[in-house]
Protein backbone atom coordinates (compact mmCIF):
# COMPACT_ATOMS: atom_id res chain seq x y z
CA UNK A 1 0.00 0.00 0.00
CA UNK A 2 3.18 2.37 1.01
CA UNK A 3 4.94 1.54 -2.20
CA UNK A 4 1.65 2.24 -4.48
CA UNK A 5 0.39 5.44 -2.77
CA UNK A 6 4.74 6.53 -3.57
CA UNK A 7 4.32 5.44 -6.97
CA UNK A 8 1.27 7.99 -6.95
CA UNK A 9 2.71 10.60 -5.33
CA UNK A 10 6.27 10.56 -7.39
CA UNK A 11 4.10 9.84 -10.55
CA UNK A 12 2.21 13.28 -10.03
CA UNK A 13 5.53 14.71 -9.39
CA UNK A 14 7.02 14.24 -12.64
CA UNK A 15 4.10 15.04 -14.54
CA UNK A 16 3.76 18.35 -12.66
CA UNK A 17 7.41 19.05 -13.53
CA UNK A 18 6.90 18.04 -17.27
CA UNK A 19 4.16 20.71 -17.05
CA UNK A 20 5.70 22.99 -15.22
CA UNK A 21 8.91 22.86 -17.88
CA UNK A 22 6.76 22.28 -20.80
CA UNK A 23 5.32 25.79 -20.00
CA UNK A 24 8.52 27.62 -19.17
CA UNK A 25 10.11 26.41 -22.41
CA UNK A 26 7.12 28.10 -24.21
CA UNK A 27 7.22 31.28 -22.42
CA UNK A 28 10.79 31.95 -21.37
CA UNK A 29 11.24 34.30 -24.18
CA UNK A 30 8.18 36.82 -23.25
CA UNK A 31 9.42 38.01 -20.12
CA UNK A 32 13.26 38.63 -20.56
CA UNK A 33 12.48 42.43 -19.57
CA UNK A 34 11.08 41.39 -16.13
CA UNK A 35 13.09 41.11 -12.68
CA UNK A 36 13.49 37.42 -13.02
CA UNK A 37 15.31 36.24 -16.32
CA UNK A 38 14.54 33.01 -17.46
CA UNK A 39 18.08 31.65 -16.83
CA UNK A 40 17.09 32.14 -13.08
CA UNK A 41 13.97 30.29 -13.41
CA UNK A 42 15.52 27.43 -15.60
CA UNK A 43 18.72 27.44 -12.60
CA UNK A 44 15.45 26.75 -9.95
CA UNK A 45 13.92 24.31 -12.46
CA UNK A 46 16.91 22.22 -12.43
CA UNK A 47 17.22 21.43 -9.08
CA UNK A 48 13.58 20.17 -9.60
CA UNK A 49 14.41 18.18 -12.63
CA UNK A 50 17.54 16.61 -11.07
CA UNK A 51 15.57 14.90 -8.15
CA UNK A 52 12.88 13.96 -11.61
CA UNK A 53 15.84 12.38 -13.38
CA UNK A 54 17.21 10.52 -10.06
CA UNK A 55 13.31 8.96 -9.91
CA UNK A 56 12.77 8.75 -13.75
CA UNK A 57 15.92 6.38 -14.25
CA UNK A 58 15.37 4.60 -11.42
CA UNK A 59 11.85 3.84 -11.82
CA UNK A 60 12.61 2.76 -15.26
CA UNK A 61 15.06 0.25 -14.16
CA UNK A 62 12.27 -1.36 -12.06
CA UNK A 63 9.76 -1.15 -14.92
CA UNK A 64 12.81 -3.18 -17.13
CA UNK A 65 13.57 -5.32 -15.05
CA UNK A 66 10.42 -6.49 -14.08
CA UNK A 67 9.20 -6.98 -17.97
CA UNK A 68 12.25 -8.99 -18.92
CA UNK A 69 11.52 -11.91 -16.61
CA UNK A 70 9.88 -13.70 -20.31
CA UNK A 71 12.40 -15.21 -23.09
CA UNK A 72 9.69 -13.73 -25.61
CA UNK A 73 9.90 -10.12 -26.70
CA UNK A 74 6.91 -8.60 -26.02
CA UNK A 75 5.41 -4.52 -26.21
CA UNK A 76 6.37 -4.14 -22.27
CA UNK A 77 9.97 -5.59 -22.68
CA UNK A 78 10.58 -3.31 -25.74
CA UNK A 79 8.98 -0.53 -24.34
CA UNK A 80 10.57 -0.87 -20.40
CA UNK A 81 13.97 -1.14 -22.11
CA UNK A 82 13.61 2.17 -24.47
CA UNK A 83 12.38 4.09 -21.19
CA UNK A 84 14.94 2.63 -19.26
CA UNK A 85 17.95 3.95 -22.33
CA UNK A 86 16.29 7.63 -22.89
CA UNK A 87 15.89 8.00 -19.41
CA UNK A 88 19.83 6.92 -18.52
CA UNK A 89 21.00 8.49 -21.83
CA UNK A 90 18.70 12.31 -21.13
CA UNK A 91 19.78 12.01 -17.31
CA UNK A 92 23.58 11.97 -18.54
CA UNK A 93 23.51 15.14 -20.83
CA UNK A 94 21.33 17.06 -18.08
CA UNK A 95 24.00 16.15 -15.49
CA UNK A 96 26.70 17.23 -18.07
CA UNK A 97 25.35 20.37 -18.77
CA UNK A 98 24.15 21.30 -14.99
CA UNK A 99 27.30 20.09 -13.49
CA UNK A 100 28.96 22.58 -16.23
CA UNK A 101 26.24 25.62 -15.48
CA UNK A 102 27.40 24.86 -11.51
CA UNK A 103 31.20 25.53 -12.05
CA UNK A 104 30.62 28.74 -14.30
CA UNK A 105 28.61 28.48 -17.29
CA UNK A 106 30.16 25.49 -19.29
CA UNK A 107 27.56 24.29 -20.69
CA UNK A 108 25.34 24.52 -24.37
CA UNK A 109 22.45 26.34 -24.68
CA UNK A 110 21.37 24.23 -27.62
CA UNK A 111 21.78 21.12 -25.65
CA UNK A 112 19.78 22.57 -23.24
CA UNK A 113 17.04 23.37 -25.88
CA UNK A 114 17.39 19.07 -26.47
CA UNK A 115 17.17 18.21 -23.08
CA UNK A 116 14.19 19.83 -22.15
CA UNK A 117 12.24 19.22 -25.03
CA UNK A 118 12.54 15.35 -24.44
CA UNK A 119 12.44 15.81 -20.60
CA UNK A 120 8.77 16.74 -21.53
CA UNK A 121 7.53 14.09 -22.91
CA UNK A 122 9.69 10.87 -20.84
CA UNK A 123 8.78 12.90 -17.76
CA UNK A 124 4.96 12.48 -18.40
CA UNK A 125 4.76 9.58 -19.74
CA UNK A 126 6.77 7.89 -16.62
CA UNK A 127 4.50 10.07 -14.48
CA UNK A 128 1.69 8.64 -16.22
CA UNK A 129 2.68 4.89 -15.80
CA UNK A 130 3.46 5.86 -11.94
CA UNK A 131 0.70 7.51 -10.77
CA UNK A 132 -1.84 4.77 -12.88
CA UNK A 133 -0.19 1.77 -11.43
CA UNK A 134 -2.72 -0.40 -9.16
């Protein structure tokens, strides 16, 4: 009961975030003249998106490795695995580029661009599968 009402809760979580960064990549450009610049808010959104990526990979592995208990290939073992390899693979350029924004702007802007627009999408769609889960 624990585990499915944290599956819920983490589930909401990441779709919430893949909202929440969906609409800051749409709007980030409109408000450049205000107090708060939108590399502030993307710094904030980070920090948010790092504890996503910590609960996106690892709730992938669990979704792998619980489908590839069969020898037969089937939709769930394909499409556990493919969450599982976007998730490690997106989770590795954000920490690239954050670790390089921490030690004094290192990192790609374009890259950035990458990462967030398929954070989106493997954010909700893990959320999705989390929070549905009986």
């Amino acid at each position: 009961m624990f585990r499915n009402i944290l599956n819920k809760i983490l589930g909401v979580y990441l779709i919430a975030l893949a909202v929440v960064i969906a609409i800051q990549f749409a709007v980030e450009l409109t408000y450049e003249s205000a107090q708060i610049s939108s590399l502030q808010v993307w710094f904030v959104l980070d920090w948010f998106s790092l504890v996503g990526f910590v609960t996106c990979v690892s709730m992938n592995f669990l979704y792998m490795r619980a489908s590839n208990d069969s020898d037969s290939v089937t939709w769930n073992k394909l499409a556990s695995s493919i969450a599982f390899y976007i998730s490690v693979g997106l989770a590795m350029a954000f920490l690239h580029n954050f670790v390089g924004t921490l030690v004094g702007g290192k990192d790609d802007l374009l890259f950035w661009k990458f990462i967030n627009v398929v954070q989106v999408p493997l954010f909700a769609a893990t959320g999705f599968r989390l929070a549905s889960k009986q």
